[in-house]
N, C-alpha and C. Protein backbone atom coordinates (compact mmCIF):
# COMPACT_ATOMS: atom_id res chain seq x y z
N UNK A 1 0.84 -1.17 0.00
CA UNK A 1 0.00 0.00 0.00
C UNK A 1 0.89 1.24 0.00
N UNK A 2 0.53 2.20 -1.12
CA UNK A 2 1.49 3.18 -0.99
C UNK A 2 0.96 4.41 0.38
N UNK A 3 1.33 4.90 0.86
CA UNK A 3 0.66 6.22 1.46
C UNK A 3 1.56 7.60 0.70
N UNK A 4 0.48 8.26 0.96
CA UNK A 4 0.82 9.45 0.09
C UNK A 4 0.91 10.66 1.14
N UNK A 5 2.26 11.14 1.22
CA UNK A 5 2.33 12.52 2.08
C UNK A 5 2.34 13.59 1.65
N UNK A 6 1.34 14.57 2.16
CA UNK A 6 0.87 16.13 1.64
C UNK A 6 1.74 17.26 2.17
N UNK A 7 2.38 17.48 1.30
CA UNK A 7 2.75 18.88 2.17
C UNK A 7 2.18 20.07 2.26
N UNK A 8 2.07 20.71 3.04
CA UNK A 8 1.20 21.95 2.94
C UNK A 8 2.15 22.91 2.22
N UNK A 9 0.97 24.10 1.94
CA UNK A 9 1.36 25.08 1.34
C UNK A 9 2.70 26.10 1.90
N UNK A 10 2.21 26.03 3.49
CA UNK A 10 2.92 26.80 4.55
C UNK A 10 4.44 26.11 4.36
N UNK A 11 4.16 24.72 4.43
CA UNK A 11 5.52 24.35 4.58
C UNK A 11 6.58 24.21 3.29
N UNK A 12 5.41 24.49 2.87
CA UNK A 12 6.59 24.33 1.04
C UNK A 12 6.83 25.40 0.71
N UNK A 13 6.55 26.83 1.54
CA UNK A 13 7.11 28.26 1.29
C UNK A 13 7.89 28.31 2.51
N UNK A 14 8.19 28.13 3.73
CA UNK A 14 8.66 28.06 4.36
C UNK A 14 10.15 27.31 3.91
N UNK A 15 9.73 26.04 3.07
CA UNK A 15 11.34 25.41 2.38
C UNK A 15 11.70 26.16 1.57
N UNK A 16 11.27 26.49 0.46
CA UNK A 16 11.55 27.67 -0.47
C UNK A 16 12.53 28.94 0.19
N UNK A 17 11.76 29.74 0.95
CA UNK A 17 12.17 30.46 1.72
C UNK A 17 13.84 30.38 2.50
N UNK A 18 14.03 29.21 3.05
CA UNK A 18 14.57 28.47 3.63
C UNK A 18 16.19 28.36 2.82
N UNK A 19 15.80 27.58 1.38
CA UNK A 19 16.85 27.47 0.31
C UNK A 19 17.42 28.88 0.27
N UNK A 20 16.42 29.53 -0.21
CA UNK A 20 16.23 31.02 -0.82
C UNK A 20 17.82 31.98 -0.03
N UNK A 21 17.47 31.67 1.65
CA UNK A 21 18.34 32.28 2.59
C UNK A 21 19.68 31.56 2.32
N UNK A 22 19.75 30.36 2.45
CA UNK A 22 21.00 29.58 2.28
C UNK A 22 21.72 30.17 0.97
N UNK A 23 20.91 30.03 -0.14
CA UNK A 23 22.12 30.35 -1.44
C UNK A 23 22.34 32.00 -1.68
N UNK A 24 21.60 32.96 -0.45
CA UNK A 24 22.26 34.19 -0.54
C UNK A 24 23.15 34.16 0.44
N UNK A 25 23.22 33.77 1.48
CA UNK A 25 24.15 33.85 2.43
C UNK A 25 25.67 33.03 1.87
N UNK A 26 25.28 31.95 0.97
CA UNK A 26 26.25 31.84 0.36
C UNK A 26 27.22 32.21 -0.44
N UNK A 27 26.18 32.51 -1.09
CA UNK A 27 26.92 33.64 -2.77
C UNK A 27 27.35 34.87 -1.64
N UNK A 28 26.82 35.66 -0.43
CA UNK A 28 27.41 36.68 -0.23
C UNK A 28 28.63 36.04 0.56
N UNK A 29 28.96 35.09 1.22
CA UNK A 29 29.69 34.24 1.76
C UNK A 29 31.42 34.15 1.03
N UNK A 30 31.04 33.74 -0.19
CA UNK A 30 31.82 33.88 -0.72
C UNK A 30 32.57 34.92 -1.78
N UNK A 31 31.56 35.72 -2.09
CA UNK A 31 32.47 36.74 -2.12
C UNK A 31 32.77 37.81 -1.05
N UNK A 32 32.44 37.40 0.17
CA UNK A 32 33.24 38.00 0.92
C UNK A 32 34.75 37.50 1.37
N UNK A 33 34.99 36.48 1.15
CA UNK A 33 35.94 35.89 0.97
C UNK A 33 36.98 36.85 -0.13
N UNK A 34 36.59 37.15 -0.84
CA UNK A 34 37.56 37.82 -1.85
C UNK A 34 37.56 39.00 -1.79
N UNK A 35 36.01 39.89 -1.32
CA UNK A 35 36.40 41.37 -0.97
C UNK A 35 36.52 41.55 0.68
N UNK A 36 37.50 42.50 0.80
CA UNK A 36 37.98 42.66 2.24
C UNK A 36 36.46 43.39 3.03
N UNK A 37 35.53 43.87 2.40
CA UNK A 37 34.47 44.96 2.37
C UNK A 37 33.60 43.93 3.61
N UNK A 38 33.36 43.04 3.12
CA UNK A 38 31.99 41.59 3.41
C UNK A 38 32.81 40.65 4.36
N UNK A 39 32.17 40.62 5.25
CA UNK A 39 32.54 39.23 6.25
C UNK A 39 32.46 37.96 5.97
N UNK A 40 32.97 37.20 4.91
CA UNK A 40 32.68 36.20 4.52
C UNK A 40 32.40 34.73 5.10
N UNK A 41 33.39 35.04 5.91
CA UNK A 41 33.23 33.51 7.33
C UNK A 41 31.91 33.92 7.98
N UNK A 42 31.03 34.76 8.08
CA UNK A 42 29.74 35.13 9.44
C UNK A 42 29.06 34.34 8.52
N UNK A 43 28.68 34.91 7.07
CA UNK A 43 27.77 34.21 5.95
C UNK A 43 28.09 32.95 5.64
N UNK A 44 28.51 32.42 5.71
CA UNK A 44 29.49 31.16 5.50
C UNK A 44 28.56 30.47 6.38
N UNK A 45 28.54 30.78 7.94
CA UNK A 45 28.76 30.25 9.31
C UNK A 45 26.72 30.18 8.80
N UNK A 46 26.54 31.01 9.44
CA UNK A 46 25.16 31.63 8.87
C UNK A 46 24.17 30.41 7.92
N UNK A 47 24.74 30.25 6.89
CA UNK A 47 24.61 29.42 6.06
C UNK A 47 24.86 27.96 5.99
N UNK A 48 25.73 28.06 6.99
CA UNK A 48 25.83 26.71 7.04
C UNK A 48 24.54 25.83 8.65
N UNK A 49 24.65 27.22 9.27
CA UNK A 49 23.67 27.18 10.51
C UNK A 49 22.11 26.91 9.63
N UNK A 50 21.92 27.51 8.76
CA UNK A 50 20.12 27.47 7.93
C UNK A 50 20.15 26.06 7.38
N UNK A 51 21.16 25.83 6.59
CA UNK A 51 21.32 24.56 5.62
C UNK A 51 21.20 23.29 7.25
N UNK A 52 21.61 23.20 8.39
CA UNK A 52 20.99 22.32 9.36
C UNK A 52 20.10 22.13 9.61
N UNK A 53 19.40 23.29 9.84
CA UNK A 53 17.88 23.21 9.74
C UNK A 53 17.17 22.93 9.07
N UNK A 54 17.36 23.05 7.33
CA UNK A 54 16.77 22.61 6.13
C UNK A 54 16.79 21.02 6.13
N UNK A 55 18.56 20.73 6.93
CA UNK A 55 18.42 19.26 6.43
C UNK A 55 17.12 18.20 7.75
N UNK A 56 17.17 18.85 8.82
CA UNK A 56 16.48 18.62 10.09
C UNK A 56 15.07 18.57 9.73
N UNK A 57 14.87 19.64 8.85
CA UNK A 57 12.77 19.43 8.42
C UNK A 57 12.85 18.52 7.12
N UNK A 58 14.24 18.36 6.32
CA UNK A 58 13.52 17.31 5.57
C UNK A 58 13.73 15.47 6.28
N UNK A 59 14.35 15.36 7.25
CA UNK A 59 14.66 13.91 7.66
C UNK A 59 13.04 14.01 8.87
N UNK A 60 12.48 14.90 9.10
CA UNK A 60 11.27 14.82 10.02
C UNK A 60 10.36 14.66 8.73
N UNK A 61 10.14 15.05 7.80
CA UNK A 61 9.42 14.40 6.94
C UNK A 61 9.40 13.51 6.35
């Protein structure tokens, strides 16, 4: 028997959202790395702190 899991709307903008933060904190991440201007290790850190959480709501689903 297959079962079929729904995700809600809330939670599939909430993941969206979620990605959304990770690959700016990244991209700014790394080029802060190359300009002295941008803190690149905070975004880095940052990003790597969201991307735990992303991976945490998808292993609960």
């Amino acid at each position: 028997m297959r079962t079929v899991r729904r995700i809600s709307l809330t939670s599939l903008l909430v993941q969206t959202l979620l990605l959304l933060a990770i690959a700016a904190c990244a991209i700014v991440g790394v080029a802060g790395l190359l300009l002295p201007l941008i803190p690149g290790l905070l975004f880095l850190a940052v990003a790597a702190v969201l991307l735990r959480q992303f991976q945490r709501r998808q292993i609960r689903m």
